[in-house]
C-alpha atoms as a PDB file:
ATOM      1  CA  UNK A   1     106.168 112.423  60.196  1.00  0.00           C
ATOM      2  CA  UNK A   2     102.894 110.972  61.294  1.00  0.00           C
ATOM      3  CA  UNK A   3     103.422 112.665  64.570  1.00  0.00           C
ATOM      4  CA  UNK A   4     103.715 116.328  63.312  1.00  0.00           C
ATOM      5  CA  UNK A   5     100.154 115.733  62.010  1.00  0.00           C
ATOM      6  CA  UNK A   6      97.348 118.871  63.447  1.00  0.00           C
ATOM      7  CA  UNK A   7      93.715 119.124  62.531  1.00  0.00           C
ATOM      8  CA  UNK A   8      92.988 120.354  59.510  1.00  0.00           C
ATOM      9  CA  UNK A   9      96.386 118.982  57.679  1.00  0.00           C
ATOM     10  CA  UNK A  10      95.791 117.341  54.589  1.00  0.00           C
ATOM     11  CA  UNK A  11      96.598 113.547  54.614  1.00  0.00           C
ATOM     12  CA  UNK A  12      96.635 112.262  50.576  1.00  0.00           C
ATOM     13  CA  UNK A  13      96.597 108.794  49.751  1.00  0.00           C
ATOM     14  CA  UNK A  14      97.568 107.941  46.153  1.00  0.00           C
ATOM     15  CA  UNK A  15      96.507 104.728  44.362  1.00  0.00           C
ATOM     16  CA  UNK A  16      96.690 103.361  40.721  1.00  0.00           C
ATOM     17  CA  UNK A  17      93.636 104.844  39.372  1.00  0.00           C
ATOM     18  CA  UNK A  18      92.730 107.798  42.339  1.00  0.00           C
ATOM     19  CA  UNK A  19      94.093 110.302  44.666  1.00  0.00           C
ATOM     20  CA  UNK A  20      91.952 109.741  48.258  1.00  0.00           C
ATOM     21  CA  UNK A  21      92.564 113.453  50.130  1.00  0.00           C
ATOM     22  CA  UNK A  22      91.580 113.003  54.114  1.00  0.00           C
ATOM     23  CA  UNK A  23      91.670 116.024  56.276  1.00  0.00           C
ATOM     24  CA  UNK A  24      93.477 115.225  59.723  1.00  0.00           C
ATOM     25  CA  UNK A  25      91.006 115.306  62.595  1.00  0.00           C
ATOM     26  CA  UNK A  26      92.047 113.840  65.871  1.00  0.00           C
ATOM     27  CA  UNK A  27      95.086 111.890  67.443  1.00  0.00           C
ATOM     28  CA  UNK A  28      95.112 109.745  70.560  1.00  0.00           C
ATOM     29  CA  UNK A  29      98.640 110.397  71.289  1.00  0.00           C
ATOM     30  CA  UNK A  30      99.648 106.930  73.155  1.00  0.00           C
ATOM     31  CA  UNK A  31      97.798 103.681  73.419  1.00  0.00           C
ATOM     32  CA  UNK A  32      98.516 100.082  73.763  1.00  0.00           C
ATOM     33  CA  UNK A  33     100.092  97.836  71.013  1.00  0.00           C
ATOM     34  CA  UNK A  34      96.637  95.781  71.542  1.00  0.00           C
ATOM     35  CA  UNK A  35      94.472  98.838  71.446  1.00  0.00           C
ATOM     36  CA  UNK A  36      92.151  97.329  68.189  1.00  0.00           C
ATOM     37  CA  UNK A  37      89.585  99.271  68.895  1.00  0.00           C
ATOM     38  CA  UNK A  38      90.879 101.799  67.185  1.00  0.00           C
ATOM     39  CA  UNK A  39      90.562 100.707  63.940  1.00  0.00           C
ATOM     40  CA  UNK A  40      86.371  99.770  64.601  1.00  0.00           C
ATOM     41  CA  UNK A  41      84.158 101.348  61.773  1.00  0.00           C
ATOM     42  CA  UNK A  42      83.407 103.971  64.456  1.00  0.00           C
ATOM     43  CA  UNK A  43      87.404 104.574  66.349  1.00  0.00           C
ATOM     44  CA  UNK A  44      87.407 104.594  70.171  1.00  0.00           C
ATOM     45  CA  UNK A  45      88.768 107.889  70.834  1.00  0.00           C
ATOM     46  CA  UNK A  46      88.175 109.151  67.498  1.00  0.00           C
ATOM     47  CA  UNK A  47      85.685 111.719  68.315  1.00  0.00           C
ATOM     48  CA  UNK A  48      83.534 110.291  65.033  1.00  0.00           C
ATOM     49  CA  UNK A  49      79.654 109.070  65.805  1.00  0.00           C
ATOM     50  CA  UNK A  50      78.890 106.723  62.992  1.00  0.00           C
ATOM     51  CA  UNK A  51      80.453 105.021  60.632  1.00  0.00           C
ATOM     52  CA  UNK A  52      82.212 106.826  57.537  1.00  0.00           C
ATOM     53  CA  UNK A  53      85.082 107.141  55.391  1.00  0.00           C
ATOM     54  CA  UNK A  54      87.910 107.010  58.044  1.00  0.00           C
ATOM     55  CA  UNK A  55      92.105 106.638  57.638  1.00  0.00           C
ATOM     56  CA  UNK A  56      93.690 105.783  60.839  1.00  0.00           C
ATOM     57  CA  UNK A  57      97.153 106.547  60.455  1.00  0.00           C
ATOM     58  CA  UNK A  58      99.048 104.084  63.647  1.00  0.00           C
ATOM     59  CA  UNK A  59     102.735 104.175  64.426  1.00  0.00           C
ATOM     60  CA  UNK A  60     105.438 103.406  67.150  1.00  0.00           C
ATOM     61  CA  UNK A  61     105.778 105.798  70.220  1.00  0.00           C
ATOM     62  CA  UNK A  62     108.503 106.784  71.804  1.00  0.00           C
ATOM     63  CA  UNK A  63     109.986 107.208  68.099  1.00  0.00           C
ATOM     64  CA  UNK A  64     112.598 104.283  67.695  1.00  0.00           C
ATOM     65  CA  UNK A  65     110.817 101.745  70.392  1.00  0.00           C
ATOM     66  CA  UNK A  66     107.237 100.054  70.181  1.00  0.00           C
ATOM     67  CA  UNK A  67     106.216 100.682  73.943  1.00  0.00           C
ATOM     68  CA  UNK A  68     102.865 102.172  72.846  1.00  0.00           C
ATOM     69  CA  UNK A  69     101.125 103.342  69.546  1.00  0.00           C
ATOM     70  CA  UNK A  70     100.451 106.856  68.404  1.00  0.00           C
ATOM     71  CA  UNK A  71      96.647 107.008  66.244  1.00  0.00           C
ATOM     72  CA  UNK A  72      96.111 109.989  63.782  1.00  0.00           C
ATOM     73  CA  UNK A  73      92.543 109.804  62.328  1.00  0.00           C
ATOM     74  CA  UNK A  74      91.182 111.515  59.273  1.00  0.00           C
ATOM     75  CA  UNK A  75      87.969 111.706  57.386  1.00  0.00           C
ATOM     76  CA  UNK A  76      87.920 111.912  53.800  1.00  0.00           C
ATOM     77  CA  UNK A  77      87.709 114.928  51.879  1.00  0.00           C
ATOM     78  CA  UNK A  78      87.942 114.175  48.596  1.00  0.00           C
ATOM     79  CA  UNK A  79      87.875 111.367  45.747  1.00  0.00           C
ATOM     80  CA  UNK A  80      89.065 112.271  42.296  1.00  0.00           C
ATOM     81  CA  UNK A  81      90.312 110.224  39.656  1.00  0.00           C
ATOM     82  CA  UNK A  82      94.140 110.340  38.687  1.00  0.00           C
ATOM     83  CA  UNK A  83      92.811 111.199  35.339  1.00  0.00           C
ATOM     84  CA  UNK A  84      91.630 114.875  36.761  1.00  0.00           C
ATOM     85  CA  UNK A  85      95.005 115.834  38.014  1.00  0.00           C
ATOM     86  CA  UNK A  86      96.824 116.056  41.331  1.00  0.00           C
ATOM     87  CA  UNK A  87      94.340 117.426  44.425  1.00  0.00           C
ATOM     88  CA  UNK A  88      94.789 120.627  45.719  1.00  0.00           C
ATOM     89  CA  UNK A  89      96.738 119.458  48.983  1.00  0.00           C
ATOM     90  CA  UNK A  90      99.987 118.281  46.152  1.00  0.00           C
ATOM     91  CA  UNK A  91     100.112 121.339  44.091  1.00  0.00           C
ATOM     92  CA  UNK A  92     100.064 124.284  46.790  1.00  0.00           C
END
């Protein structure tokens, strides 16, 4: 669960031809369905100073209603091709 999320947690994001490995750096725990700014190249709230290589991770909050958004933000780790193998955050 997105909201389970600390700093430091690996967050891996698997695609055809990569694995994309983002290490968990900030949440803003409750904001407004219409909050967009955090999703700018440099995320309100984020704690990040420029732009970069950025997931924001956004879900419902309260869990089971859509009063307000939870934001997890990450900054990339690691690249590697699928060709190279899993990253170390899938194989322990």
């Amino acid at each position: 669960y997105v909201n389970t999320l600390t700093p430091g947690d690996p967050i891996v994001v698997e695609t055809r031809d990569a694995y994309y490995t983002y290490e968990m750096t900030s949440v803003l725990p409750q904001t407004s369905p219409s909050n967009i700014s955090v999703i700018e190249p440099v995320p309100v709230g984020s704690g990040f100073d420029k732009p970069g290589r950025y997931l924001t991770l956004t879900t419902c909050t309260p869990e089971f209603t859509s009063t307000y958004r939870l934001i997890v933000w990450g900054k990339m780790v690691d690249e590697r091709p699928r060709s190279e193998g899993k990253p170390k955050a899938l194989v322990g």
